[in-house]
C-alpha atoms as a PDB file:
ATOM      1  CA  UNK A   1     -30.288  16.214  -6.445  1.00  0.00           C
ATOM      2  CA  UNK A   2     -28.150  18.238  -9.381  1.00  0.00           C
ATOM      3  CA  UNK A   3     -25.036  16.336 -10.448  1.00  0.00           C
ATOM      4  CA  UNK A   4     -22.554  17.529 -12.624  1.00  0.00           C
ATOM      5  CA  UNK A   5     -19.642  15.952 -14.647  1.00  0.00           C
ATOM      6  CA  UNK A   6     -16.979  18.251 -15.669  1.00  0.00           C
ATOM      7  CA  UNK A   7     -13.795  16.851 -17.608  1.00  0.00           C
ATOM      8  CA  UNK A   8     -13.057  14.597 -20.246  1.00  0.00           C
ATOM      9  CA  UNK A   9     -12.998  11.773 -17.632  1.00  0.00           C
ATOM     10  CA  UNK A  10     -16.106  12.309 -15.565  1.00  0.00           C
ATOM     11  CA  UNK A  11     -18.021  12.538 -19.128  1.00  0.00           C
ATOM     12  CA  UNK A  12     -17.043   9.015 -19.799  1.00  0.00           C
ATOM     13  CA  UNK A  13     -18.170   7.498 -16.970  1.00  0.00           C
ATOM     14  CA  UNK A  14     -21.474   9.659 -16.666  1.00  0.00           C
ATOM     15  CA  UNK A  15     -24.131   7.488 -18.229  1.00  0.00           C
ATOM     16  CA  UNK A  16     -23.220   4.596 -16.230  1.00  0.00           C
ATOM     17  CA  UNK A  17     -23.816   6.185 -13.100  1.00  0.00           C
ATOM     18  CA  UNK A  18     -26.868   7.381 -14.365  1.00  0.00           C
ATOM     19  CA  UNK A  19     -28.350   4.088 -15.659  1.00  0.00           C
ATOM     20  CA  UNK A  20     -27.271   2.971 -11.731  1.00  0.00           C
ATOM     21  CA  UNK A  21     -29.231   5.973  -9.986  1.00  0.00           C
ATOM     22  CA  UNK A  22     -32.760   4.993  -8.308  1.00  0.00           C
ATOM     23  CA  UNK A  23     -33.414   8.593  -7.435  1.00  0.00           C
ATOM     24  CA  UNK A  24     -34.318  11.540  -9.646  1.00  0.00           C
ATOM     25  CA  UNK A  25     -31.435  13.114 -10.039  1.00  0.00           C
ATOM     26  CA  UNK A  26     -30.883  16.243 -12.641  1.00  0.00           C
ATOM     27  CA  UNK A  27     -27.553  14.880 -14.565  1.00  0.00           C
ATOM     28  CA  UNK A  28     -25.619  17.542 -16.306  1.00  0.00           C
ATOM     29  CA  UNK A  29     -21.994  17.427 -18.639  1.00  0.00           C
ATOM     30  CA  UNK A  30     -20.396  20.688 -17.760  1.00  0.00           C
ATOM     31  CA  UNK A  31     -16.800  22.293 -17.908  1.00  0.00           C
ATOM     32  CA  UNK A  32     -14.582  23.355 -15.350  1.00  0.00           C
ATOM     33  CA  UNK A  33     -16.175  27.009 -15.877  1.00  0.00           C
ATOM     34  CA  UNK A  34     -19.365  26.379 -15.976  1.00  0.00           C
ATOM     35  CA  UNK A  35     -20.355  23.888 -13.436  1.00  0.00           C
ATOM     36  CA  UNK A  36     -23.951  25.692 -11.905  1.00  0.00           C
ATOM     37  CA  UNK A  37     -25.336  25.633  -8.685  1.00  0.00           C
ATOM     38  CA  UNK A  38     -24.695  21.870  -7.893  1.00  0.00           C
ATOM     39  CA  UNK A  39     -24.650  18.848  -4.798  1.00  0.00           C
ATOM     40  CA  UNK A  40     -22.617  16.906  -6.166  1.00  0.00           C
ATOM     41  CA  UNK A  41     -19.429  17.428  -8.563  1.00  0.00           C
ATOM     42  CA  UNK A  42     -17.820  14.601 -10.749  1.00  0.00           C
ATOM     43  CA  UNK A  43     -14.566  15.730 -11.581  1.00  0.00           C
ATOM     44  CA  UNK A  44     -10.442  15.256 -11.285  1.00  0.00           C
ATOM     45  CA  UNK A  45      -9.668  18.511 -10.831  1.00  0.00           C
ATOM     46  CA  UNK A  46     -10.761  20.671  -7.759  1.00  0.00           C
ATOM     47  CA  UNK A  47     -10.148  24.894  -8.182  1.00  0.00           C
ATOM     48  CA  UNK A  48     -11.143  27.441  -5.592  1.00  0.00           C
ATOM     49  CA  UNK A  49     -12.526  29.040  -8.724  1.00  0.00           C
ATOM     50  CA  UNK A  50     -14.879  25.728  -8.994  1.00  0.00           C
ATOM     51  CA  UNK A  51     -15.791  25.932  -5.545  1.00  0.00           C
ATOM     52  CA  UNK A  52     -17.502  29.905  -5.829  1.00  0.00           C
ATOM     53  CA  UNK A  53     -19.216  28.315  -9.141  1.00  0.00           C
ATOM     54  CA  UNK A  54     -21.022  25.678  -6.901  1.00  0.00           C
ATOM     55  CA  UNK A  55     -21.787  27.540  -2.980  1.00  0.00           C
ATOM     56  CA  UNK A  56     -24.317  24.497  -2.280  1.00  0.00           C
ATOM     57  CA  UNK A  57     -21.606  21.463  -3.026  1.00  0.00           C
ATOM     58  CA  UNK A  58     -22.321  18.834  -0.463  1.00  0.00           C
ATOM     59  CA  UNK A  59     -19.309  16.153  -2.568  1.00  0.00           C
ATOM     60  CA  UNK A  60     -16.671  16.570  -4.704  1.00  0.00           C
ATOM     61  CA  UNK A  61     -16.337  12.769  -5.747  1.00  0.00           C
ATOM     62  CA  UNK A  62     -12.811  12.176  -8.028  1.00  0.00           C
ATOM     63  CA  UNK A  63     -13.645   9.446 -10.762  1.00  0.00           C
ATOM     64  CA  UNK A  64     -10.124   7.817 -10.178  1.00  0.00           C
ATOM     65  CA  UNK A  65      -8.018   7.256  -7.299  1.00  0.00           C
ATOM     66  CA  UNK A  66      -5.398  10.303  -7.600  1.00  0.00           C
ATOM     67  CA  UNK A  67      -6.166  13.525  -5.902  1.00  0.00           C
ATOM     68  CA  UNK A  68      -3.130  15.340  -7.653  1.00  0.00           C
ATOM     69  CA  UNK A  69      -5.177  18.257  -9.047  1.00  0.00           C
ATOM     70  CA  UNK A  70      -8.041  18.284  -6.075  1.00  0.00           C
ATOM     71  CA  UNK A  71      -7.303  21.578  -4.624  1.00  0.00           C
ATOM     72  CA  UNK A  72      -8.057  20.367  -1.016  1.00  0.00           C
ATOM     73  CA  UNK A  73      -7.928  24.081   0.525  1.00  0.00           C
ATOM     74  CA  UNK A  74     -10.783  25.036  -2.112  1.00  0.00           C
ATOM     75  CA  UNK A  75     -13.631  22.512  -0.022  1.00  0.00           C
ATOM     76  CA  UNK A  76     -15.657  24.092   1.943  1.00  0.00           C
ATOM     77  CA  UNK A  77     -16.230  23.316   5.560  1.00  0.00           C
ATOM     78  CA  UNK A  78     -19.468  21.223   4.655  1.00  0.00           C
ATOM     79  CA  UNK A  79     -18.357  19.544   1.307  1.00  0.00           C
ATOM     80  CA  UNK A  80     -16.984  15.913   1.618  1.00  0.00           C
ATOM     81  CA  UNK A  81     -14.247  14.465  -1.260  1.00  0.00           C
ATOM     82  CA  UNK A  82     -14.597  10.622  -2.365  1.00  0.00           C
ATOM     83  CA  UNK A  83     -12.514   9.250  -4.786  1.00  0.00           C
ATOM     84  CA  UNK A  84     -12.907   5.727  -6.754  1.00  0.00           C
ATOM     85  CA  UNK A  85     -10.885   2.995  -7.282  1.00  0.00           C
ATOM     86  CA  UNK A  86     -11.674  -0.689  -9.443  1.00  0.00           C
ATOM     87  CA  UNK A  87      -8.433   0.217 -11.631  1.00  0.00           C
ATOM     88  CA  UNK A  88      -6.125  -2.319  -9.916  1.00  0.00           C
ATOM     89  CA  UNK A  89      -6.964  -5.826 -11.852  1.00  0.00           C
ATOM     90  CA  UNK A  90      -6.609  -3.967 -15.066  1.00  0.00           C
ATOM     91  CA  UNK A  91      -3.415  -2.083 -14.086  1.00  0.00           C
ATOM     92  CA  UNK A  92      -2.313  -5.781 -12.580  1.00  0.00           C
ATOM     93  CA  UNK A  93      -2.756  -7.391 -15.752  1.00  0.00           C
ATOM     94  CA  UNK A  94      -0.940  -4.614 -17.521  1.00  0.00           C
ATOM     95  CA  UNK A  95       2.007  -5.189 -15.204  1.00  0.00           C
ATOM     96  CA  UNK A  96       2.281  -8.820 -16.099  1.00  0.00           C
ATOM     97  CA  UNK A  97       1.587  -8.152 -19.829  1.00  0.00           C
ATOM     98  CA  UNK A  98       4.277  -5.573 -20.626  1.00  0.00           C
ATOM     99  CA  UNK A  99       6.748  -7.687 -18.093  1.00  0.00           C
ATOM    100  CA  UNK A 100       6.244 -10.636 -20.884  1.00  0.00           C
ATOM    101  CA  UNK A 101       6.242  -8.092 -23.904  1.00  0.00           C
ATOM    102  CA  UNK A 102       9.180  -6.506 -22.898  1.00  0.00           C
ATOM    103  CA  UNK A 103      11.321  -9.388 -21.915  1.00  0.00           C
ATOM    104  CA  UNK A 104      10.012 -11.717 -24.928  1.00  0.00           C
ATOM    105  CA  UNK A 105      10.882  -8.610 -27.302  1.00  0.00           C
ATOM    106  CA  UNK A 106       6.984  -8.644 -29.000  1.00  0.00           C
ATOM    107  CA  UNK A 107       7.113  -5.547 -30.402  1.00  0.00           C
ATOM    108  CA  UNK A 108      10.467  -5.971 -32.185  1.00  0.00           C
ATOM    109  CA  UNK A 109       9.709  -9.495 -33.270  1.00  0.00           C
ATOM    110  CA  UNK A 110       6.297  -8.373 -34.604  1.00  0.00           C
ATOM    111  CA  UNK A 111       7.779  -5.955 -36.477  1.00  0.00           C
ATOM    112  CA  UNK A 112      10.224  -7.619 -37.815  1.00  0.00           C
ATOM    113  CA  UNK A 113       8.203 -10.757 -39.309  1.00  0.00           C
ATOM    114  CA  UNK A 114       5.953  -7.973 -40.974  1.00  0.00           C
ATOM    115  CA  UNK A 115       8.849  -7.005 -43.187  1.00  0.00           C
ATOM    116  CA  UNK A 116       9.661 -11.128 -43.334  1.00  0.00           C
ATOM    117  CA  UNK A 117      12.551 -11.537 -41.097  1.00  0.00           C
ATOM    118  CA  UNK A 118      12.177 -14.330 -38.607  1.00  0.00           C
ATOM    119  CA  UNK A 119      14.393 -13.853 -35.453  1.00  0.00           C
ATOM    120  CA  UNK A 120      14.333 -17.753 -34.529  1.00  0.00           C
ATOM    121  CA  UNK A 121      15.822 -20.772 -35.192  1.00  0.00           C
ATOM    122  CA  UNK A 122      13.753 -21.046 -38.619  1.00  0.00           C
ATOM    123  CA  UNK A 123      15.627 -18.698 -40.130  1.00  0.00           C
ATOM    124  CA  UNK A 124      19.419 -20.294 -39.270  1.00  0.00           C
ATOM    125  CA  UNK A 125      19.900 -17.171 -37.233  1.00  0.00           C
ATOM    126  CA  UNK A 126      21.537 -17.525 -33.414  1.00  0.00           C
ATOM    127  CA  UNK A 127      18.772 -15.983 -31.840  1.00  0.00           C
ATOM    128  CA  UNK A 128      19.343 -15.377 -27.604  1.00  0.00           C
ATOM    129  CA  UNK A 129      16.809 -17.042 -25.612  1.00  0.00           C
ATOM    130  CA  UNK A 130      14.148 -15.261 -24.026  1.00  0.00           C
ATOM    131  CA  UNK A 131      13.718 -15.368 -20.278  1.00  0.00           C
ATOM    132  CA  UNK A 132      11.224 -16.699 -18.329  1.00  0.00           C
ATOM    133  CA  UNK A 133       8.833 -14.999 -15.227  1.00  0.00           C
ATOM    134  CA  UNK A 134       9.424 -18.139 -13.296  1.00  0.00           C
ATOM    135  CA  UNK A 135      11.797 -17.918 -11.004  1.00  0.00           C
ATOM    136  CA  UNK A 136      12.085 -14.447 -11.370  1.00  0.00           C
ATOM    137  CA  UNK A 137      12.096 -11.520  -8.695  1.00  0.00           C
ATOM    138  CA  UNK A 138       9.956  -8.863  -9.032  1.00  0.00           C
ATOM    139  CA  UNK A 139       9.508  -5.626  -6.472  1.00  0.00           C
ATOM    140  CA  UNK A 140       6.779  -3.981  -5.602  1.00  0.00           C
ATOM    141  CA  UNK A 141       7.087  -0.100  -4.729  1.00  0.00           C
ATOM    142  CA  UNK A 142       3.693   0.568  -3.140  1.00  0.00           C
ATOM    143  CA  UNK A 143       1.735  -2.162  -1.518  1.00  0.00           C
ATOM    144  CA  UNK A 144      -1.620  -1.130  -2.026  1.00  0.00           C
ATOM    145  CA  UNK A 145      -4.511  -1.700  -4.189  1.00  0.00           C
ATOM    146  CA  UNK A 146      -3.113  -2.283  -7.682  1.00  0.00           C
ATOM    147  CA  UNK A 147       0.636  -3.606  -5.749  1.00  0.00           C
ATOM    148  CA  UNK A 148      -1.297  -6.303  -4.330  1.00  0.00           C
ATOM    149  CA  UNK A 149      -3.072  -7.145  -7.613  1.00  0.00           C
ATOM    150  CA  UNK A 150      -0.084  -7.461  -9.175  1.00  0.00           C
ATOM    151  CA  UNK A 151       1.450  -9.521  -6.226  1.00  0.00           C
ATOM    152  CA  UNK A 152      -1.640 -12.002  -6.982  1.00  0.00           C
ATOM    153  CA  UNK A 153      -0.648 -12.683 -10.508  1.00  0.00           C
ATOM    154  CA  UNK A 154       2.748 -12.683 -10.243  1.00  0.00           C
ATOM    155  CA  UNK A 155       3.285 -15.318  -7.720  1.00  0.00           C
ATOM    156  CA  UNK A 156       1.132 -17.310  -9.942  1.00  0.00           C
ATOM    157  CA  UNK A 157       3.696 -17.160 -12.846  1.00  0.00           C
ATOM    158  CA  UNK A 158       6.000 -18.496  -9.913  1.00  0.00           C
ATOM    159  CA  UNK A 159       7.782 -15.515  -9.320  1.00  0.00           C
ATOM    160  CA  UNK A 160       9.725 -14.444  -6.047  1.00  0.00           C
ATOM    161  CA  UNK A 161       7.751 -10.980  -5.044  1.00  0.00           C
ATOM    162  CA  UNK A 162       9.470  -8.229  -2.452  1.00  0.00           C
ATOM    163  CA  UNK A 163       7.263  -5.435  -1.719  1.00  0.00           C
ATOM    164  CA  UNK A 164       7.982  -1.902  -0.023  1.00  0.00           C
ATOM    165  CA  UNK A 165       5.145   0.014   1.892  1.00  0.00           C
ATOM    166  CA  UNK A 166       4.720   2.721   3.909  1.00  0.00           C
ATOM    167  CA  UNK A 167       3.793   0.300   7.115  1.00  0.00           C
ATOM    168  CA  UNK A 168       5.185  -3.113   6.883  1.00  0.00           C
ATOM    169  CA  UNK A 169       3.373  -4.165   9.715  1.00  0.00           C
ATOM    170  CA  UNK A 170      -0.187  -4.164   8.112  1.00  0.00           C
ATOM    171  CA  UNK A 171      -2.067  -7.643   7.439  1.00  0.00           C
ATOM    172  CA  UNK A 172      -0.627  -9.023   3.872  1.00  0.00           C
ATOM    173  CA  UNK A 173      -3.233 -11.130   2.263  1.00  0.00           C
ATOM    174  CA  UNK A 174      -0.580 -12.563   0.430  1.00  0.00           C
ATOM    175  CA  UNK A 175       1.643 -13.497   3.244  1.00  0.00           C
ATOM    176  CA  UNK A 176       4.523 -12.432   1.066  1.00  0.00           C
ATOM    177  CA  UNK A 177       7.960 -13.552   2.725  1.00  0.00           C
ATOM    178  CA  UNK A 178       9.555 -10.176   1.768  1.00  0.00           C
ATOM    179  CA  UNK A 179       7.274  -7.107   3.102  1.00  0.00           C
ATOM    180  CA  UNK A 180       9.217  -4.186   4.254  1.00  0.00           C
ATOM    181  CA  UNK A 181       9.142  -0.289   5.102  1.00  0.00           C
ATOM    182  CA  UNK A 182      10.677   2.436   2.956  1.00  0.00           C
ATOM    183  CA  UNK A 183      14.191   1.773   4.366  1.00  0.00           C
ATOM    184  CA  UNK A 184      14.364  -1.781   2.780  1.00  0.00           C
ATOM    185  CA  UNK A 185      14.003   0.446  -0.773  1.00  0.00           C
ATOM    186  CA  UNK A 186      17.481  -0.091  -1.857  1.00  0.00           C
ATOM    187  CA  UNK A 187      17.496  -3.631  -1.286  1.00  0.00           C
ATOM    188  CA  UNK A 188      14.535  -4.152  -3.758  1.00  0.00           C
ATOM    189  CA  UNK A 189      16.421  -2.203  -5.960  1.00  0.00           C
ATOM    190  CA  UNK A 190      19.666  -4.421  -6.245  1.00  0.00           C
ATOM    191  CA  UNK A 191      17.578  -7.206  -5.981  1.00  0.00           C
ATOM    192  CA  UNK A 192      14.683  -7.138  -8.327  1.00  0.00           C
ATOM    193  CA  UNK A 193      14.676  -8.402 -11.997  1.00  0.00           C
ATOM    194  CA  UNK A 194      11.467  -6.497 -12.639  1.00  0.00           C
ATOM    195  CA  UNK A 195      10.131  -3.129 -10.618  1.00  0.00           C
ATOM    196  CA  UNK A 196       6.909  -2.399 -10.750  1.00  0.00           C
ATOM    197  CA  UNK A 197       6.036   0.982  -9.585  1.00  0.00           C
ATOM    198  CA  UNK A 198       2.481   1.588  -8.149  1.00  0.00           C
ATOM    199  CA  UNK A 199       2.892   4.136  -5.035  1.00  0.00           C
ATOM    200  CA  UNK A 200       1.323   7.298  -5.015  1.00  0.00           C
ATOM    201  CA  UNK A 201       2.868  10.794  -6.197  1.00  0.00           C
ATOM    202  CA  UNK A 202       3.495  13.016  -2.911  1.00  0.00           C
ATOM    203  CA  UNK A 203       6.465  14.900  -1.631  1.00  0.00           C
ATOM    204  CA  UNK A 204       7.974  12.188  -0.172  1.00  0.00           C
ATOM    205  CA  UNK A 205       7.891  10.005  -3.365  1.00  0.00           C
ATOM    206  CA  UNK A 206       8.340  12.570  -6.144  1.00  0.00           C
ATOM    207  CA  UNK A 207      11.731  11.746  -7.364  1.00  0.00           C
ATOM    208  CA  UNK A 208      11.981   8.925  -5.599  1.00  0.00           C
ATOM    209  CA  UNK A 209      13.861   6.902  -7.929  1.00  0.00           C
ATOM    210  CA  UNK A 210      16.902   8.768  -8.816  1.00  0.00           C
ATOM    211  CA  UNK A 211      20.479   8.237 -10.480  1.00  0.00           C
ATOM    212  CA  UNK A 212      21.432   6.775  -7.827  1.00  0.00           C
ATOM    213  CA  UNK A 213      18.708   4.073  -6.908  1.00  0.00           C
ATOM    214  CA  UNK A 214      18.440   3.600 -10.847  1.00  0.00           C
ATOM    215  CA  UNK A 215      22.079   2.602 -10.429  1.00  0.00           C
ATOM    216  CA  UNK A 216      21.258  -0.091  -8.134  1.00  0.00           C
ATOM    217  CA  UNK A 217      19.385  -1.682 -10.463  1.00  0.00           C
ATOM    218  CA  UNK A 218      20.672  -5.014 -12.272  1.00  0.00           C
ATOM    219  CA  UNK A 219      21.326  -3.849 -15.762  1.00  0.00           C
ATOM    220  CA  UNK A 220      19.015  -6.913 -16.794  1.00  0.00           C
ATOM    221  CA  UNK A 221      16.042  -5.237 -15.219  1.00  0.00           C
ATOM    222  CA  UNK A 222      13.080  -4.108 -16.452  1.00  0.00           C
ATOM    223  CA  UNK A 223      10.788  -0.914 -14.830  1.00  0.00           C
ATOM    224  CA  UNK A 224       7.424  -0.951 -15.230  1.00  0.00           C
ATOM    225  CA  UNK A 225       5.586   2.108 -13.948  1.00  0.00           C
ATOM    226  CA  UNK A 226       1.949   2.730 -13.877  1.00  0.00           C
ATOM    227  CA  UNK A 227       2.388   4.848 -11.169  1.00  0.00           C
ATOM    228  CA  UNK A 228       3.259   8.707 -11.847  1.00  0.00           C
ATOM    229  CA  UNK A 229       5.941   9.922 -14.153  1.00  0.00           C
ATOM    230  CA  UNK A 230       7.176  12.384 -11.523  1.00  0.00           C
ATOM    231  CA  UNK A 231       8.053   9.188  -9.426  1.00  0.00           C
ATOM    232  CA  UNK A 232      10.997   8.694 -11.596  1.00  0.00           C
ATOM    233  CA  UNK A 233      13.354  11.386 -11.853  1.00  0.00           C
ATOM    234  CA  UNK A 234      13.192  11.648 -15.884  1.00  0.00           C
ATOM    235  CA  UNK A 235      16.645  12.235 -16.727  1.00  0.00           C
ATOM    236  CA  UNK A 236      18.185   9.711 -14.774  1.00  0.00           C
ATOM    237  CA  UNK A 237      15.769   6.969 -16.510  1.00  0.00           C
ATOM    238  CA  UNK A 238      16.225   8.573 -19.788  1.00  0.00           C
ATOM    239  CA  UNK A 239      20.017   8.191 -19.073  1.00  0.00           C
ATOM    240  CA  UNK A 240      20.034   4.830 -17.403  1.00  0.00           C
ATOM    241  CA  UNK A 241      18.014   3.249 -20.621  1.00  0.00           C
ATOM    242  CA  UNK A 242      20.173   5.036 -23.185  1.00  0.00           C
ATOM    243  CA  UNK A 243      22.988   3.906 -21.749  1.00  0.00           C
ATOM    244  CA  UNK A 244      21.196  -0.025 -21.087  1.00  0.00           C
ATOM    245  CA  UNK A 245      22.233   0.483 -17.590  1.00  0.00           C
ATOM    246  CA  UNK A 246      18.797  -0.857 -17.505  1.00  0.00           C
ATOM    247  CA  UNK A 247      17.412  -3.362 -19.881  1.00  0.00           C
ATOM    248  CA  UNK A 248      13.994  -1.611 -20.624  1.00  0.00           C
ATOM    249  CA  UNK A 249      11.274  -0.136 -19.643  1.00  0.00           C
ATOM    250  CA  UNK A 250       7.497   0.121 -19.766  1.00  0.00           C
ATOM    251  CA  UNK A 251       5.687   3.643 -18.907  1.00  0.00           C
ATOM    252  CA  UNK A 252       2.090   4.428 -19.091  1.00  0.00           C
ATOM    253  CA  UNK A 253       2.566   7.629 -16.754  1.00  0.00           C
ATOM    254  CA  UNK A 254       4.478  10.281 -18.269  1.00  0.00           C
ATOM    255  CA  UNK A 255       5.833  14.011 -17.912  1.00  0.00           C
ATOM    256  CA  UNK A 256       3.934  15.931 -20.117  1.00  0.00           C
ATOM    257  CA  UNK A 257       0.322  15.618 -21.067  1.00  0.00           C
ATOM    258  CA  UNK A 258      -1.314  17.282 -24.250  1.00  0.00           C
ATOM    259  CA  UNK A 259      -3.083  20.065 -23.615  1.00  0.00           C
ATOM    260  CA  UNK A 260      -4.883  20.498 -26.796  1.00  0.00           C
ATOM    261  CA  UNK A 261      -5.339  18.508 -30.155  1.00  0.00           C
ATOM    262  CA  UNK A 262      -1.583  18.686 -31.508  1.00  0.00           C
ATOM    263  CA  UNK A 263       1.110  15.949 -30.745  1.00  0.00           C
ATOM    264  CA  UNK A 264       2.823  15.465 -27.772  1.00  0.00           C
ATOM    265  CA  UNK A 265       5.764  13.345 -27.210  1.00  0.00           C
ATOM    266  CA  UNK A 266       5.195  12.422 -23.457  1.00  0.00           C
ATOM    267  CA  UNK A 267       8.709  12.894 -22.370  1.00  0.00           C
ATOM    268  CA  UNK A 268      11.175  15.996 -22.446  1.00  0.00           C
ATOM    269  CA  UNK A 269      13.802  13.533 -23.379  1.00  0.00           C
ATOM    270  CA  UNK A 270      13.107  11.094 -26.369  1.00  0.00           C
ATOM    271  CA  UNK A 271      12.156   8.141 -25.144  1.00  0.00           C
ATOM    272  CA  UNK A 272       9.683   7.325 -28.454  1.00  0.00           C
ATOM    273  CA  UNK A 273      13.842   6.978 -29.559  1.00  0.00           C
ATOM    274  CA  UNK A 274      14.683   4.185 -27.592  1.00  0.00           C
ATOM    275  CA  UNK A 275      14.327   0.441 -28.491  1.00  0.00           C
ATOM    276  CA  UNK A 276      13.957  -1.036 -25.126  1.00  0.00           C
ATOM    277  CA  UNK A 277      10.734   1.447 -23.924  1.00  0.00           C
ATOM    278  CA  UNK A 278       7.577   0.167 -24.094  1.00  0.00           C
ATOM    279  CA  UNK A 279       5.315   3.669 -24.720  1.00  0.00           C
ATOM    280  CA  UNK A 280       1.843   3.557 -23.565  1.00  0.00           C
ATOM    281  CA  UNK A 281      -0.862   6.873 -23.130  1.00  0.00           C
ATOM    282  CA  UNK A 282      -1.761   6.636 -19.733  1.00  0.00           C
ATOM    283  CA  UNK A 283      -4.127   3.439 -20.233  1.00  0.00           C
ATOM    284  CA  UNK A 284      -3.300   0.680 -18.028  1.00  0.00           C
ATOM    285  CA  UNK A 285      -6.745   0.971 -15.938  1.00  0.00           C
ATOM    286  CA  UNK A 286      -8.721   1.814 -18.884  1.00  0.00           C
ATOM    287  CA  UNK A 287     -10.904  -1.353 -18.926  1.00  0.00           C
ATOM    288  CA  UNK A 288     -14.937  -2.052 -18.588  1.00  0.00           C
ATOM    289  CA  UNK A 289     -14.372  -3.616 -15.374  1.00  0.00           C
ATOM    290  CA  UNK A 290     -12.719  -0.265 -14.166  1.00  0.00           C
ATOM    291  CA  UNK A 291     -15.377   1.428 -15.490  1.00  0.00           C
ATOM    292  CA  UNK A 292     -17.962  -0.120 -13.729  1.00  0.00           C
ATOM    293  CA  UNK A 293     -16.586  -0.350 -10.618  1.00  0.00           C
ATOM    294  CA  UNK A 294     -15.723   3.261 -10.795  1.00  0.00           C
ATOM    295  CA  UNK A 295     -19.713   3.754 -11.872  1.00  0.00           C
ATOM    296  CA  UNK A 296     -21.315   1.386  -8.970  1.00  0.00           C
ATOM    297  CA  UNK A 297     -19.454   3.792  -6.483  1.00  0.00           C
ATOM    298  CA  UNK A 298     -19.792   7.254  -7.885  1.00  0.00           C
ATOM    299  CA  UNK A 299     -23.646   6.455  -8.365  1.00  0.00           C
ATOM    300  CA  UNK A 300     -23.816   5.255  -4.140  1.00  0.00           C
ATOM    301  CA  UNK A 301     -22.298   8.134  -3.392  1.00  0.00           C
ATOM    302  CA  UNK A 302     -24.863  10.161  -4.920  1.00  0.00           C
ATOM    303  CA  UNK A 303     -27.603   8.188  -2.995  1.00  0.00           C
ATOM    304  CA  UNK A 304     -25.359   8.327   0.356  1.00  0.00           C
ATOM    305  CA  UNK A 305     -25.400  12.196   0.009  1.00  0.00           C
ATOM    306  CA  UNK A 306     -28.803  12.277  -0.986  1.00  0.00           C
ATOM    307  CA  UNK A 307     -29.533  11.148   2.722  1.00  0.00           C
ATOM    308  CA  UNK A 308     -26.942  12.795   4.567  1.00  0.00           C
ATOM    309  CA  UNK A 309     -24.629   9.719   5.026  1.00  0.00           C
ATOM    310  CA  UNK A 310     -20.620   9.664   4.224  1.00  0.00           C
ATOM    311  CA  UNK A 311     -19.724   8.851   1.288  1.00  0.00           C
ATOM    312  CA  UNK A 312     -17.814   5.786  -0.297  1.00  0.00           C
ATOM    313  CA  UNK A 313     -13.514   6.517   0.213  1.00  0.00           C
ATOM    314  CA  UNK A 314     -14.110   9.067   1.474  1.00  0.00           C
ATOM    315  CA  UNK A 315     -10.890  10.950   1.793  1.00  0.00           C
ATOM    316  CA  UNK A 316     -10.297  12.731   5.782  1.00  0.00           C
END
């Protein structure tokens, strides 16, 4: 079996699927031009271009969950796609973390006491009080994996959880009180003291959250989205958290990307600007325990195409 890994990504994860192989397998860290006559392909990107460098690709297997840059019309007739998951307890606890850091104001206090001013009751100052999860409502756009996750933790910091997916009428492991289609969107909206986004990007949800669901929102509320940037229509949230229509934000998914060593801000507007925006690179799910999970199944899918079986997710 030839294997090749092609993309910063893919390389990460490479020599912990081959420490979990048990068959000889020739291992290889290519780029996107360059992959060589291959069965299986590690990658996160898919080209037709790709496809003529490998003619004998029995798997394209993604090393994440998104298949935004798989060109599906490139696979050939015989070559299966897989993708991998094992992101959602470290994009869960994410969630939960930057809810707390945002509505406790960590960064701000933390960088304030650096320069030795205390914003508490120390100091003699009338400081606000913070907030508490407890009690709290959070919604949940995209009832999946990593919305279930977070469903988990958050109703054990006692919060009230309403979640949107694209069938309601699935089994909830959570029994949730408040499980609803797309339609009940707006209602979550109005609702919700904290938004976590974690649906996927497709046509239906690209701009999903516009000026006018933003609107809807509680100005008190705080959107957390580990989702896709694209999800939110970027001038609208730029404009609601300028204007604190909204009372913050966190964002690990962004609108633009670096494409080479300089800086990138991550937004066309300036959100690095903004107080109440918690910036993060696209991280959320970068944990071990992502990383092995992603590595158990990337490695059986290897041995499941080795002998002829379907592989792991695989994607229809």
């Amino acid at each position: 079996m030839k294997v090749a890994f092609a993309g910063v990504f893919a390389g990460h994860v490479a020599d912990r699927v081959r420490a979990r192989l048990r068959i000889p397998c020739e291992v290889t860290l290519v780029d996107d031009r360059a992959i060589g006559d291959v069965d299986v392909l590690v990658s996160m990107a898919f080209t037709h271009e790709m496809a003529v460098a490998a003619p004998r690709l029995r798997l394209v297997q993604v090393p994440g969950a998104g298949l935004d840059r798989i060109d599906r019309s490139a696979l050939a007739p015989g070559t299966a796609l897989a993708n991998a998951y094992g992101h959602d307890v470290g994009i869960a606890e994410y969630v939960i973390g930057a809810m707390l850091a945002l509505s406790r104001s960590f960064c701000r206090v933390d960088a304030d006491l650096r320069r030795g001013r205390w914003n508490s009751v120390w100091s003699g100052a009338a400081v606000p009080l913070w907030p508490e999860l407890a009690g709290k409502t959070l919604g949940i756009l995209g009832y999946g994996r990593i919305g279930q996750a977070v469903a988990r933790r958050a109703l054990a910091f006692d919060m009230e959880v309403l979640a949107i997916r694209r069938d309601a009428t699935r089994p909830d492991p959570h029994r949730l009180a408040f499980l609803r289609g797309p339609a009940a969107l707006d209602e979550v909206l109005g609702r919700a003291d904290y938004l976590a986004i974690t649906l996927a990007l497709t046509a239906d949800t690209h701009g999903l959250l516009g000026a006018r669901r933003l609107a809807l929102m509680k100005p008190t509320a705080v959107l957390v989205n580990v989702a896709r940037g694209e999800v939110v229509d970027e001038d609208a949230l730029y404009d609601a958290l300028h204007r604190g229509a909204i009372a913050g934000a966190a964002l690990d998914v962004w609108y633009r990307y670096p494409t080479g060593d300089a800086p990138v801000h991550p937004g066309h507007r300036p959100f690095h600007a903004l107080p109440n925006v918690l910036m993060t690179p696209h991280v959320s799910g970068w944990t071990e325990g992502m990383m092995d999970a992603r590595a158990g199944v990337i490695a059986e899918n290897i041995h499941r195409t080795a002998r002829g079986e379907a592989p792991v997710n695989l994607v229809p």
